[in-house]
Every structure is written in structure tokens, then in C-alpha cells.
Protein backbone atom coordinates (compact mmCIF):
# COMPACT_ATOMS: atom_id res chain seq x y z
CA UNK A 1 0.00 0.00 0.00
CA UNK A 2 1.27 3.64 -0.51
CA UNK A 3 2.61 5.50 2.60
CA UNK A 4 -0.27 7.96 2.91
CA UNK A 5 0.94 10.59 5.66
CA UNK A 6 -1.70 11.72 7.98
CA UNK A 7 -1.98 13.97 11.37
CA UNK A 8 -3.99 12.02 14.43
CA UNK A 9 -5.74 14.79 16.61
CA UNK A 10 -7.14 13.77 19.55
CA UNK A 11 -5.19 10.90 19.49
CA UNK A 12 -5.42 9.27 22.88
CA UNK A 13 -3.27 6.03 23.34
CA UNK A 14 -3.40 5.36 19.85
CA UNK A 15 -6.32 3.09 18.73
CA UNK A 16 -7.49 4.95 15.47
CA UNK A 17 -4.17 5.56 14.76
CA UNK A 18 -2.75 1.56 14.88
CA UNK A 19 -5.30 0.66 12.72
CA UNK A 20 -4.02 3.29 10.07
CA UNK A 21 -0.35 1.98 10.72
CA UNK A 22 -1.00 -1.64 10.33
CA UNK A 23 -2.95 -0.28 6.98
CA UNK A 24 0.23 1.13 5.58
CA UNK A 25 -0.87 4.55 6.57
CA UNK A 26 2.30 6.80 8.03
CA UNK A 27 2.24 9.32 11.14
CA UNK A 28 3.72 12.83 11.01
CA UNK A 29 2.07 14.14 14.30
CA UNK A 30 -0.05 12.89 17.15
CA UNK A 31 -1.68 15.68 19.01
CA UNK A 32 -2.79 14.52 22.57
CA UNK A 33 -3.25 16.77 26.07
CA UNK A 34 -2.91 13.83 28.61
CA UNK A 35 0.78 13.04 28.74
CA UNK A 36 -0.15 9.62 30.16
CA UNK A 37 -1.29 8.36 26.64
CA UNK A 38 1.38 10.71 24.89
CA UNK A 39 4.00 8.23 26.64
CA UNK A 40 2.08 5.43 25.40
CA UNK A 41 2.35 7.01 21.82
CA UNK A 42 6.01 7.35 22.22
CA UNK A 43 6.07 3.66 23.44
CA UNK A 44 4.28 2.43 19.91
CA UNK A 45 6.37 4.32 18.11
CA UNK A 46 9.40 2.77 19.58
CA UNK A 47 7.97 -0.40 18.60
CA UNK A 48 7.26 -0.04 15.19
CA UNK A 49 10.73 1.73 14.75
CA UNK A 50 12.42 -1.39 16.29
CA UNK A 51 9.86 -3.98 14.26
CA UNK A 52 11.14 -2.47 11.37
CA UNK A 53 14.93 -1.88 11.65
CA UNK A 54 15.08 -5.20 12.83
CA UNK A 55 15.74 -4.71 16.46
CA UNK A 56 12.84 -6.01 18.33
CA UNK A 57 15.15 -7.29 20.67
CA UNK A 58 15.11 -3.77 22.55
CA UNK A 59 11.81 -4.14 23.19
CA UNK A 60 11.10 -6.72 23.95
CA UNK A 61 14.07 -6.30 26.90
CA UNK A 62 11.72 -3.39 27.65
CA UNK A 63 8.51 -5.35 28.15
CA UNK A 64 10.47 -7.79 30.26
CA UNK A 65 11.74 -4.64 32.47
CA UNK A 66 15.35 -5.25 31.38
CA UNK A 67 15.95 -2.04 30.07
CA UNK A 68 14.22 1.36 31.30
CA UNK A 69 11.48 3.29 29.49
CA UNK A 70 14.36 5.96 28.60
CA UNK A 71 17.17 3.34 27.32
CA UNK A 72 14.12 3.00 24.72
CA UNK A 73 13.39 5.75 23.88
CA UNK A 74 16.88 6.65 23.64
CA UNK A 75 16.89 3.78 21.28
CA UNK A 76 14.94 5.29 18.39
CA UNK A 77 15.27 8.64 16.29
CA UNK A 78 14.71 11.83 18.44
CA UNK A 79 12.27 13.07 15.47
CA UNK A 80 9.47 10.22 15.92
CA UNK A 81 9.29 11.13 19.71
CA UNK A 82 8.85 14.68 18.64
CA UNK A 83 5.84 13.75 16.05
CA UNK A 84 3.86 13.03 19.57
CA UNK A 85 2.54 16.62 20.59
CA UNK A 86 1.46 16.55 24.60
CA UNK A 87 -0.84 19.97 24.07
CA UNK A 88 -4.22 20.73 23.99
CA UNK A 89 -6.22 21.32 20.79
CA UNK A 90 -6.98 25.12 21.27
CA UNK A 91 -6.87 28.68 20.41
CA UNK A 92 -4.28 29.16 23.48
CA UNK A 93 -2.02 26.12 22.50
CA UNK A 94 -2.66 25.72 18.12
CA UNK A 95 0.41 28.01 17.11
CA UNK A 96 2.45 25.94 18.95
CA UNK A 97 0.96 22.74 17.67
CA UNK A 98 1.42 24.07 13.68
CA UNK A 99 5.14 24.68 14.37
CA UNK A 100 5.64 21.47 15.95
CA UNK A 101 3.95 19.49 13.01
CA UNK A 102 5.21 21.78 10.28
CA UNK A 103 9.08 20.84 11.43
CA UNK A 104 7.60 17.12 11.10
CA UNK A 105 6.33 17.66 7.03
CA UNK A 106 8.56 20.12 5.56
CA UNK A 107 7.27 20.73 2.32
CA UNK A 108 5.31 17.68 2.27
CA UNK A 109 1.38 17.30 1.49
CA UNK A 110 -1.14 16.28 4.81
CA UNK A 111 -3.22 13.52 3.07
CA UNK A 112 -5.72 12.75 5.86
CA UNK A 113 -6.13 14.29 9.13
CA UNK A 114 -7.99 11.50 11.74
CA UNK A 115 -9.42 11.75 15.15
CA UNK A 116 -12.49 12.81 17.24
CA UNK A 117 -12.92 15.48 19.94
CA UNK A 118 -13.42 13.75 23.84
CA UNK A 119 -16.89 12.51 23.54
CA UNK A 120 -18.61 13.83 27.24
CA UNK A 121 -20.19 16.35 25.51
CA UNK A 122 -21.80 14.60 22.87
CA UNK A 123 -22.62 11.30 24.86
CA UNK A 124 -25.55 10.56 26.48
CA UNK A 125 -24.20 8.81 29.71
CA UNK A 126 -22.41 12.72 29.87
CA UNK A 127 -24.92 15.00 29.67
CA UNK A 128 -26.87 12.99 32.15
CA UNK A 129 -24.27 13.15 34.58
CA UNK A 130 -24.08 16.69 34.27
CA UNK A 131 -26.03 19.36 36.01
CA UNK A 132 -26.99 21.36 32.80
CA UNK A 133 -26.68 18.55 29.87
CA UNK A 134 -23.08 19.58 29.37
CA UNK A 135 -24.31 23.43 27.82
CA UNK A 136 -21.64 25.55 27.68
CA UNK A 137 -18.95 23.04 28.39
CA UNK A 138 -16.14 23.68 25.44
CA UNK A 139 -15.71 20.38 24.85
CA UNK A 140 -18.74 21.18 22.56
CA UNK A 141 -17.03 22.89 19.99
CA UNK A 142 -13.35 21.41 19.81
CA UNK A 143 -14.70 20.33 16.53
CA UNK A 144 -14.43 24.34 15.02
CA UNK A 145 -10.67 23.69 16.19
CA UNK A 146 -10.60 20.44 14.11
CA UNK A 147 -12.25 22.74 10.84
CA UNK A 148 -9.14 25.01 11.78
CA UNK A 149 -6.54 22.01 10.83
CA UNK A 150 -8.51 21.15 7.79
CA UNK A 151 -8.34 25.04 6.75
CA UNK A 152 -4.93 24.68 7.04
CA UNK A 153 -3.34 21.35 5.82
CA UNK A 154 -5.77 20.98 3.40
CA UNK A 155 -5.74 16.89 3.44
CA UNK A 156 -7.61 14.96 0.62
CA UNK A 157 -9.91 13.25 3.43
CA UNK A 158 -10.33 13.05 6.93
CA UNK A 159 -11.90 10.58 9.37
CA UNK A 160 -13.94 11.63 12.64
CA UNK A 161 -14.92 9.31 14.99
CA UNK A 162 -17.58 9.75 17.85
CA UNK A 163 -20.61 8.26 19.91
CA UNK A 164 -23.77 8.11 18.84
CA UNK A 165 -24.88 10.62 20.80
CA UNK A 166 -23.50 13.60 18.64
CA UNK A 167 -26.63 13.25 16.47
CA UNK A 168 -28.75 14.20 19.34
CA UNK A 169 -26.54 16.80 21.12
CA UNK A 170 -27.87 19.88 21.24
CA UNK A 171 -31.13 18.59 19.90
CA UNK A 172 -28.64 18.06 16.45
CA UNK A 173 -27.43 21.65 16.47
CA UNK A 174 -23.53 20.52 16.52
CA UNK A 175 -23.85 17.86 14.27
CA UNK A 176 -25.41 20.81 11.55
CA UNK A 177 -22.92 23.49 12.77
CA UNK A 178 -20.21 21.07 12.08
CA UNK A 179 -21.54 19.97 8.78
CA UNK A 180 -22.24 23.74 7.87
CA UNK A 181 -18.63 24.03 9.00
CA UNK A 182 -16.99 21.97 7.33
CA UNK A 183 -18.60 22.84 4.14
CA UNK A 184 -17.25 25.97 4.57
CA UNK A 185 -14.39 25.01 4.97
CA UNK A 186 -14.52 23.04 1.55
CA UNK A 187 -15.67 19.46 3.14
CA UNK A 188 -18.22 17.56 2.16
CA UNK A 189 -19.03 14.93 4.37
CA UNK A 190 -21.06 11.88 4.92
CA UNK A 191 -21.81 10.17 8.01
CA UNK A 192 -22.22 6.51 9.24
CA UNK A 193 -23.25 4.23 12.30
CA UNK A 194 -21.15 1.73 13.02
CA UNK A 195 -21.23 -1.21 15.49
CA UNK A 196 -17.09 -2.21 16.43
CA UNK A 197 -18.69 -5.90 16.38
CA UNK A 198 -19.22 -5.49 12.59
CA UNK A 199 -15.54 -5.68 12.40
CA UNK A 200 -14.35 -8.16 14.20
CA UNK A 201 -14.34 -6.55 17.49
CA UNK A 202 -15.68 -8.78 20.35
CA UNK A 203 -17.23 -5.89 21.97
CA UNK A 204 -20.58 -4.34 21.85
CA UNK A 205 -19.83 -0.59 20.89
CA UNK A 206 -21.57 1.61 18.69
CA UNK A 207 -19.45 4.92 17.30
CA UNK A 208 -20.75 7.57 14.64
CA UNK A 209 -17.87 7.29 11.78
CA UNK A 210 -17.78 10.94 9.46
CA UNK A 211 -15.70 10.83 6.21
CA UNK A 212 -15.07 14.07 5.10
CA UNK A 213 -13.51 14.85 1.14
CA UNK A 214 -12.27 18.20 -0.34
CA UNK A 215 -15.41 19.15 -2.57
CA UNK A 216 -12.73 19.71 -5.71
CA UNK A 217 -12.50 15.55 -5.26
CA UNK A 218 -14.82 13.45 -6.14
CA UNK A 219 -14.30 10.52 -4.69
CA UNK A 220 -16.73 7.13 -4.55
CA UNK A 221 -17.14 7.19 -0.47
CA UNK A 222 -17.86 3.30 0.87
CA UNK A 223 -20.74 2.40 3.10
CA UNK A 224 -19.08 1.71 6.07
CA UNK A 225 -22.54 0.28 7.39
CA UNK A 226 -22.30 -2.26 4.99
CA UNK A 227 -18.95 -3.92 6.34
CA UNK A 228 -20.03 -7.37 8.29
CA UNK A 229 -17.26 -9.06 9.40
CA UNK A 230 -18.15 -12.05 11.17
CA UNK A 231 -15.73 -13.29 14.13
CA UNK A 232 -17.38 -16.67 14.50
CA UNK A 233 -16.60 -16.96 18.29
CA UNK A 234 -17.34 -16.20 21.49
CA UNK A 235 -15.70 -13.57 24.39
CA UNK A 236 -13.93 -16.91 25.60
CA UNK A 237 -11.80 -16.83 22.78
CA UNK A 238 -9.73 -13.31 23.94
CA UNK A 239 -9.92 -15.17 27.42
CA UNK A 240 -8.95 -18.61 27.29
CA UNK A 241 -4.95 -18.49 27.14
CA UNK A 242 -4.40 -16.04 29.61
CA UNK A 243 -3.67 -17.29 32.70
CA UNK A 244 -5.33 -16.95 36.03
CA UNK A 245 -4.80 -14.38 38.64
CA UNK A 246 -6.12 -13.05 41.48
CA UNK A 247 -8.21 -9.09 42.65
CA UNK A 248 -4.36 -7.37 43.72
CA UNK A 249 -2.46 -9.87 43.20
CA UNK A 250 1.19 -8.54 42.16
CA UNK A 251 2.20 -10.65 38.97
CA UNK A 252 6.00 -10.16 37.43
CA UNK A 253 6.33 -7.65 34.73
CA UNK A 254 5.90 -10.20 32.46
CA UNK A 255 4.07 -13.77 32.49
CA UNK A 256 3.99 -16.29 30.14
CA UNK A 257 0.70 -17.67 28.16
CA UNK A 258 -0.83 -20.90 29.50
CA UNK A 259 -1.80 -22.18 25.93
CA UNK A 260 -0.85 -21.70 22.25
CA UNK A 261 -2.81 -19.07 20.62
CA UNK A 262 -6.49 -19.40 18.58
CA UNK A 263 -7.74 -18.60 15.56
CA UNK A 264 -9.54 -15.49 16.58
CA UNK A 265 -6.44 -13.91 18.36
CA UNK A 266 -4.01 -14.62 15.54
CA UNK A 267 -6.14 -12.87 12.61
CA UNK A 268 -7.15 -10.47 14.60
CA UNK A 269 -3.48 -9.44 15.20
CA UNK A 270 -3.91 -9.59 19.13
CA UNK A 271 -1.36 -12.62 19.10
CA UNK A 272 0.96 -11.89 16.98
CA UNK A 273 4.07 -13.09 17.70
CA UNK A 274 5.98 -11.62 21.07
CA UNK A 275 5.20 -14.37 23.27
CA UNK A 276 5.69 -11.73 26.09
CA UNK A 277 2.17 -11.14 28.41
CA UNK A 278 2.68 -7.84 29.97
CA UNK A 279 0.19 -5.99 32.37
CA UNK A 280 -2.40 -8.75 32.77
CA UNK A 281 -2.92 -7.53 36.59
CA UNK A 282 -6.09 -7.14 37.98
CA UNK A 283 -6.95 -4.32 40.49
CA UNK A 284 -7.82 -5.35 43.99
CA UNK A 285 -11.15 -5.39 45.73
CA UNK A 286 -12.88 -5.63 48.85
CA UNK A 287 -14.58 -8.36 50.70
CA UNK A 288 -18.00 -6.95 49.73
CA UNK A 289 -17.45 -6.25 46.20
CA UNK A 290 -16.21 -9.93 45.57
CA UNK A 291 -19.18 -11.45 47.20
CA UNK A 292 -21.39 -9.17 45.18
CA UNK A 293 -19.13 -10.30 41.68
CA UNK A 294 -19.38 -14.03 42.85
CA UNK A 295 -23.35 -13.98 43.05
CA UNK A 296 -23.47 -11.67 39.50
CA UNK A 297 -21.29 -14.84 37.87
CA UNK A 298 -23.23 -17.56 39.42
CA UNK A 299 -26.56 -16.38 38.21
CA UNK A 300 -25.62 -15.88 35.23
CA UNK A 301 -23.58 -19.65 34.64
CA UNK A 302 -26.96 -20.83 36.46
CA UNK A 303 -29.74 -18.92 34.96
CA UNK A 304 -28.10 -17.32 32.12
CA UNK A 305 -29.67 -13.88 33.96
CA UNK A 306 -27.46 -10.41 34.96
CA UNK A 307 -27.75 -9.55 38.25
CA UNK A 308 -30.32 -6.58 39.41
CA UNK A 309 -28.68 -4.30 41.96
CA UNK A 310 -31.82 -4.79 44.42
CA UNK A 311 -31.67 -8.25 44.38
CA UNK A 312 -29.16 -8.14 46.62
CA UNK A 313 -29.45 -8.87 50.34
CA UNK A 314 -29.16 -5.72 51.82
CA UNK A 315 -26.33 -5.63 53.56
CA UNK A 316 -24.58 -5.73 50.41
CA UNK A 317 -26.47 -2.78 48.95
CA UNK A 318 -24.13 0.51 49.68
CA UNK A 319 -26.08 2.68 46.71
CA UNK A 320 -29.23 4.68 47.64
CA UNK A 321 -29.91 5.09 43.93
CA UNK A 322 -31.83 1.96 43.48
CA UNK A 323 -33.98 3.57 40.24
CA UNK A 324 -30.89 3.58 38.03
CA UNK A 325 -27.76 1.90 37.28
CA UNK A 326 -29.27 -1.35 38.56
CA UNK A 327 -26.79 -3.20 36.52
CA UNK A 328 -23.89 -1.59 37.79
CA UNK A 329 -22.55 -5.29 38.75
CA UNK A 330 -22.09 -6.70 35.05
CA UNK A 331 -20.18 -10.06 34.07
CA UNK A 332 -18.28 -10.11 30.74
CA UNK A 333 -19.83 -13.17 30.10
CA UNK A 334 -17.65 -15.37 27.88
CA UNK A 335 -20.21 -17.38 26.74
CA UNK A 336 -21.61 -14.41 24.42
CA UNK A 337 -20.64 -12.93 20.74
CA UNK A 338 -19.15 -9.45 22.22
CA UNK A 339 -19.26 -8.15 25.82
CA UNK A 340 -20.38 -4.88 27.10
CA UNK A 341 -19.12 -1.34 25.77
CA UNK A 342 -15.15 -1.37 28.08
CA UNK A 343 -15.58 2.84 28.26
CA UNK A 344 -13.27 5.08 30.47
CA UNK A 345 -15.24 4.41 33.94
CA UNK A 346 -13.39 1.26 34.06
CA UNK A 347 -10.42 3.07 34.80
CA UNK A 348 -12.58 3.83 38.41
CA UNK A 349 -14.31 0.63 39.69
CA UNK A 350 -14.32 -2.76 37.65
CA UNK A 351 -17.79 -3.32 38.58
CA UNK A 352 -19.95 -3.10 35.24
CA UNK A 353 -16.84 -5.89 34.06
CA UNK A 354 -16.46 -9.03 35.80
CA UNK A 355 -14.39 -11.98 34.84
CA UNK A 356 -16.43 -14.45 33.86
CA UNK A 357 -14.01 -17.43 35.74
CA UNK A 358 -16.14 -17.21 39.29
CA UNK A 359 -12.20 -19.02 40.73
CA UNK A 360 -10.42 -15.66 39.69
CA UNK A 361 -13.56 -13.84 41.47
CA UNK A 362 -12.28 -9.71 39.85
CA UNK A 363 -12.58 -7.58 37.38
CA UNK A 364 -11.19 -8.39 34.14
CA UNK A 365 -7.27 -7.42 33.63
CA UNK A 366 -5.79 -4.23 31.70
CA UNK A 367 -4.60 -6.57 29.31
CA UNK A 368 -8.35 -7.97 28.81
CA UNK A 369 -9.55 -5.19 28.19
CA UNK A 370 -7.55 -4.21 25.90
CA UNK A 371 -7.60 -7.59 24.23
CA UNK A 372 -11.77 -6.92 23.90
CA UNK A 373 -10.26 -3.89 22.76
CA UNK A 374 -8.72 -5.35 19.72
CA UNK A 375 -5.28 -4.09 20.75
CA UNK A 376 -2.37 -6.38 20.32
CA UNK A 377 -0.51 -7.69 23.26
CA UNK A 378 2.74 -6.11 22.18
CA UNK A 379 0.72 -2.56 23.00
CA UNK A 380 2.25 -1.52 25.76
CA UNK A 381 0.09 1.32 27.96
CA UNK A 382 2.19 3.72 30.03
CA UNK A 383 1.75 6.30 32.78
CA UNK A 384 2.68 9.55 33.71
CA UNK A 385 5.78 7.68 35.52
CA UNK A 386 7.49 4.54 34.84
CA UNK A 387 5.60 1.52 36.21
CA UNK A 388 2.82 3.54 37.70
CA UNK A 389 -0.24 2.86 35.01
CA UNK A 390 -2.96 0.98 36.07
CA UNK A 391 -5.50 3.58 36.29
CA UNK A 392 -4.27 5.63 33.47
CA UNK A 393 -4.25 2.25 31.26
CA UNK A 394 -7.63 1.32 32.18
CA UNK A 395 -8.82 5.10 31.25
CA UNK A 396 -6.96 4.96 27.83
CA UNK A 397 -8.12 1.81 26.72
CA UNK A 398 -11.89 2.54 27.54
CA UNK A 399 -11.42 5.34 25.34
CA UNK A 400 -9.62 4.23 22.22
CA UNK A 401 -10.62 3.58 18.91
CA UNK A 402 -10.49 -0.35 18.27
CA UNK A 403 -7.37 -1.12 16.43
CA UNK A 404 -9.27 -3.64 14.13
CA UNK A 405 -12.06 -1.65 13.63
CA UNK A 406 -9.38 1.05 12.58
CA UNK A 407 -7.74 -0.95 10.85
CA UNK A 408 -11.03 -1.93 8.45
CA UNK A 409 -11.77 1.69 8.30
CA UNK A 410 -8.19 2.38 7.25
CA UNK A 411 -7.99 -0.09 4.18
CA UNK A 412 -11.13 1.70 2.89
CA UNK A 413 -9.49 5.30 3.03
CA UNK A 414 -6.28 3.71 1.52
CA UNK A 415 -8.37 2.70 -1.41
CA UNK A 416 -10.08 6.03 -2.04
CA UNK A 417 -6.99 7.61 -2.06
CA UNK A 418 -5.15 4.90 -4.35
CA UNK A 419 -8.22 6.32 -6.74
């Protein structure tokens, strides 16, 4: 495929933007405020650097905690940690953010510019959370700043991914400012509903998908409703060779698979080679929770039923609200085609994501959900500091962009440009 450059905005740990890699795609900048997931953008790069110079070797010493997160970075050319930008998409911070891509192309063209604004604002689990339905919040419009980098790289196409709830927002009035917008800008754009399970993905998770063209092009646009990939398999399958561990328990830095990989988690790129298990670790819990998660698993291995919140005896019940969120206790049940929506939350309590295995009796892993993610195992997720990144993991994966579902997306885009 041809080395299409593009610029990922918004680009969180990375999910849109692996599926654009593995598609042949090439990054010039990654524009991301929380320097959390800009370290775990630096990691990736480091990866596919090393993959590709022939020096995996480095790090895979790094996954294994041989070497530091430094001595790899060190490893690769200064210039791709530089293409990661840790700012924030904004009037106050854009200069800054041109200059920094602009040393990155030279005189080279933009050909797509990818990536969605933070979705609070838009979704509906946000606004009802917040005291006035999000109005006013500025999170609203990052999408004029987003017209503002098509204004001025000019890219063939871009990609904008969201939740469904930006067609409602505002009663629809950002979803026609931003078409009106981008028109003006001279985008046309078309918009799609897509369902991550469509492409693979064992995950129930529903995402608005916008393709936007330069009017001067005319290009055929696919229905990306129309994709149907069928995974033929259940949750089990991104389960079944990891091995078991225990709420808190503190593993090594690395362990080692307890079976040879399936068919599901080698074409779906999860397994893919580096037989190297790194942050499968569970987050602890207390006596009450795990009592609550082993009664949520054994009704639902026994009656095939989720658990109600006020069926529970009440000394268990610590929640007044007993109107809403009565599923709050949810088992990834592994006996299903996809699971439940993984969303940032997890990076809080595990609760709405039990392991299905009532022995392990926790939450499900970072490295689970990731893996119902669609990220490979070879993705490492940082923190702000070395070694410190279970919460900031669990917060970046719940709001990524599945990698395969990129990845589908990606091929598509390739070929319109290949046109």
C-alpha cells in the first residue's frame, strides 16, 4: 500500500491511529493533552521503529523490564518522539501545535487528518451526569478547532470518529454546525453508524464514523454500514490463554501464556508473535465487592440472567440510587458474541466488568480489556511515571478507537486515495 501521511488529533493512546499503521498509513504528528497516553504514543512508536529496523530485541528487553522506558526511547530517532505533541487542541495552545507538526512535514502534502474530539459532551451517559446537559462546556465545539486544521493542511480526506450521541446533542445543532462548518471550509461529508462488532471486534460498541472529502475531489465514499465481518466466536476466545490471577495480586512484569494461541487472536493481530504477556494484573477489591461479583457470575452460569442491583441482600447494597444503574454489577460473560461497551469508567471501579471465571472472582485485567479492545498484546500502555499505570491504562483503553475496527476503516481510506 502507498505511505499515505496523515496527522492524528485527539489521538489518545493510539487506537485509530494503529489501525491506520497496520494499513500502511504513516504518522507525522499525534496531538494529545494527557501526557499519560502521549507516553504510550512514544512507546508504539518505539515499537514499530524497532519492528522495522530489525531490532525487536530492545523491546522486547523493555517489556520484560530489562531495560528502562528511557534506554528506549533513547533507542529510536529523536524526530518520531517529537511527532507526539502533549498539548491541547486550542486557540491558546494551536500556534504551537502548527510549528511542531510543520518541522515534522517540511514541504510535504497532509493527506488525511484523523481523530475525534473527547466525547462527554456529545454522549448521552455525559450530559446525564451533568447538572446542565453539558451546555456551555467547550468540549462542545473542539470540533471548530478540528475545521481550523482542515483550513490549514488541506488533506484529501479526513476521518472523525464519535458516539452516537453527537446526532442528538444539542437537539442536532452541533452535528449541523459542524456539517455547515466543514462545508465551509470546503468538506463535504457523509456520516455513518457503526457497530465495532461489525468488524471483528468482540465488543458491543456503537461509534458515529464521518468521512469528510475536499469538494474539488470526487471521490466514490464506501458504506461503512455495509462492512459485516463475522468473528465466528465467542468472548472466551480473547480469554482462554491467559492465565489466572487473582483481585491485587502482584504478577512479574511479564508472564507467560498458558496455551498456544487461537484462531480469533491470531487474525485479529492480538497474538501476533511476542510471546511476552505484559500488564495482565487485575486491580484489587474488597470483601463486599467480591461477594457481590461471585453472586453476579453464578446467576448468570446458572440462569443465564445479569444480576439486578436490588436483588441483593441488603447488607450488600451501599447505593441509595436503586432507580438507576441497577446493573452496575455486570459479568463479561464469555459465553456471548461481544461483551459490554469497556468505556473510560473502568479506569474507576471494575464493577460493570467481571471476569467471567467465578475461581479468579475480579474484574477483568488491563490486558483484557484491551484484548476486547482489539489491541495487540505487544501494546504496551504507560503512565505519567514509569511503572505507575494501572489507572491511566484502564482510562486509555476505555477510550480508544479499536485497532481492528481502525484498521477496516483504514484499508477503505487507503483505497479512495489509491483512486
Amino acid at each position: 500500500m502507498n505511505s499515505f501521511k496523515y496527522i492524528d488529533l485527539f489521538a489518545g493512546a493510539g487506537g485509530l491511529s494503529e489501525g491506520f499503521i497496520r494499513a500502511g498509513f504513516e504518522p507525522v504528528a499525534h496531538v494529545e493533552m494527557d501526557k499519560a497516553a502521549c507516553n504510550t504514543l512514544k512507546t508504539r512508536a518505539a515499537y514499530h521503529y524497532l519492528k522495522s529496523s530489525g531490532k525487536l530485541g530492545i523491546y522486547i528487553s523493555y517489556l520484560k523490564g530489562k531495560i528502562s522506558r528511557n534506554e528506549l526511547y533513547s533507542s529510536i530517532p529523536a524526530e518520531l518522539l517529537d511527532k507526539v505533541i502533549n498539548l491541547a487542541i486550542g486557540a491558546e495552545n494551536n500556534a504551537a501545535i502548527h510549528k511542531c507538526i510543520e518541522r515534522q512535514i517540511g514541504d510535504d502534502d497532509v493527506d488525511l487528518i484523523i481523530g475525534g474530539p473527547p466525547c462527554q459532551a456529545y454522549s448521552l451517559v455525559g450530559r446525564a451526569r451533568s447538572k446542565n446537559g453539558m451546555k456551555g462546556d467547550h468540549r462542545n465545539y473542539l470540533y471548530v478547532h478540528y475545521a481550523k486544521f482542515l483550513e490549514k493542511y488541506r488533506p484529501k480526506l479526513f476521518v472523525f470518529e464519535n458516539v452516537f450521541g453527537l446526532k442528538s446533542a444539542g437537539n442536532g445543532i452541533y452535528l449541523k454546525n459542524m456539517e455547515k462548518l466543514f462545508l465551509k471550509k470546503g468538506y463535504q461529508m457523509k456520516l455513518f453508524k457503526v457497530e465495532a462488532n461489525h468488524f471483528g471486534v468482540l465488543q458491543n460498541r456503537k461509534r458515529i464514523i464521518i468521512i469528510g472529502w475536499k469538494e474539488s475531489l470526487h471521490f466514490d465514499i464506501p458504506d461503512l454500514e455495509h462492512i459485516k465481518i463475522n468473528a465466528n466466536c465467542q468472548v472466551k476466545s480473547v480469554l482462554s490463554d491467559l492465565p489466572k490471577v487473582q483481585a491485587g495480586e502482584k504478577t512479574e512484569r511479564f508472564l507467560k501464556y498458558k496455551s498456544k494461541t487461537n484462531e480469533y487472536l491470531s487474525q485479529s493481530f492480538i497474538r501476533n508473535g511476542i510471546d511476552i504477556l505484559t500488564q495482565h494484573v487485575a486491580r484489587p477489591h474488597t470483601k463486599q465487592d467480591k461477594e457481590i461479583y461471585k453472586i453476579a457470575v453464578e446467576k448468570w452460569n446458572t440462569k443465564k440472567e445479569r444480576l439486578n442491583y436490588n436483588d441483593l441482600p441488603e447488607r450488600l447494597k451501599s447505593h441509595n440510587n436503586r432507580q438507576t444503574f441497577i446493573d452496575r454489577f455486570k459479568i463479561v460473560a464469555a459465553d456471548l458474541a461481544h461483551s459490554q461497551t469497556v468505556v473510560a469508567h473502568i479506569a474507576k471501579d471494575g464493577h460493570y466488568y467481571i471476569h467471567p471465571d467465578i475461581e479468579q472472582n475480579r474484574s477483568i485485567s488491563i490486558r483484557e480489556a484491551a484484548r476486547l479492545q482489539s489491541f495487540p498484546d505487544d501494546y504496551y500502555f504507560e503512565g505519567e511515571k514509569e511503572n505507575m499505570n494501572r489507572t491511566p491504562a484502564f482510562k486509555q483503553i476505555g477510550n480508544a478507537v479499536p485497532p481492528l475496527m481502525a484498521y477496516e476503516i483504514a484499508k477503505k481510506i487507503n483505497e479512495l486515495l489509491c483512486q
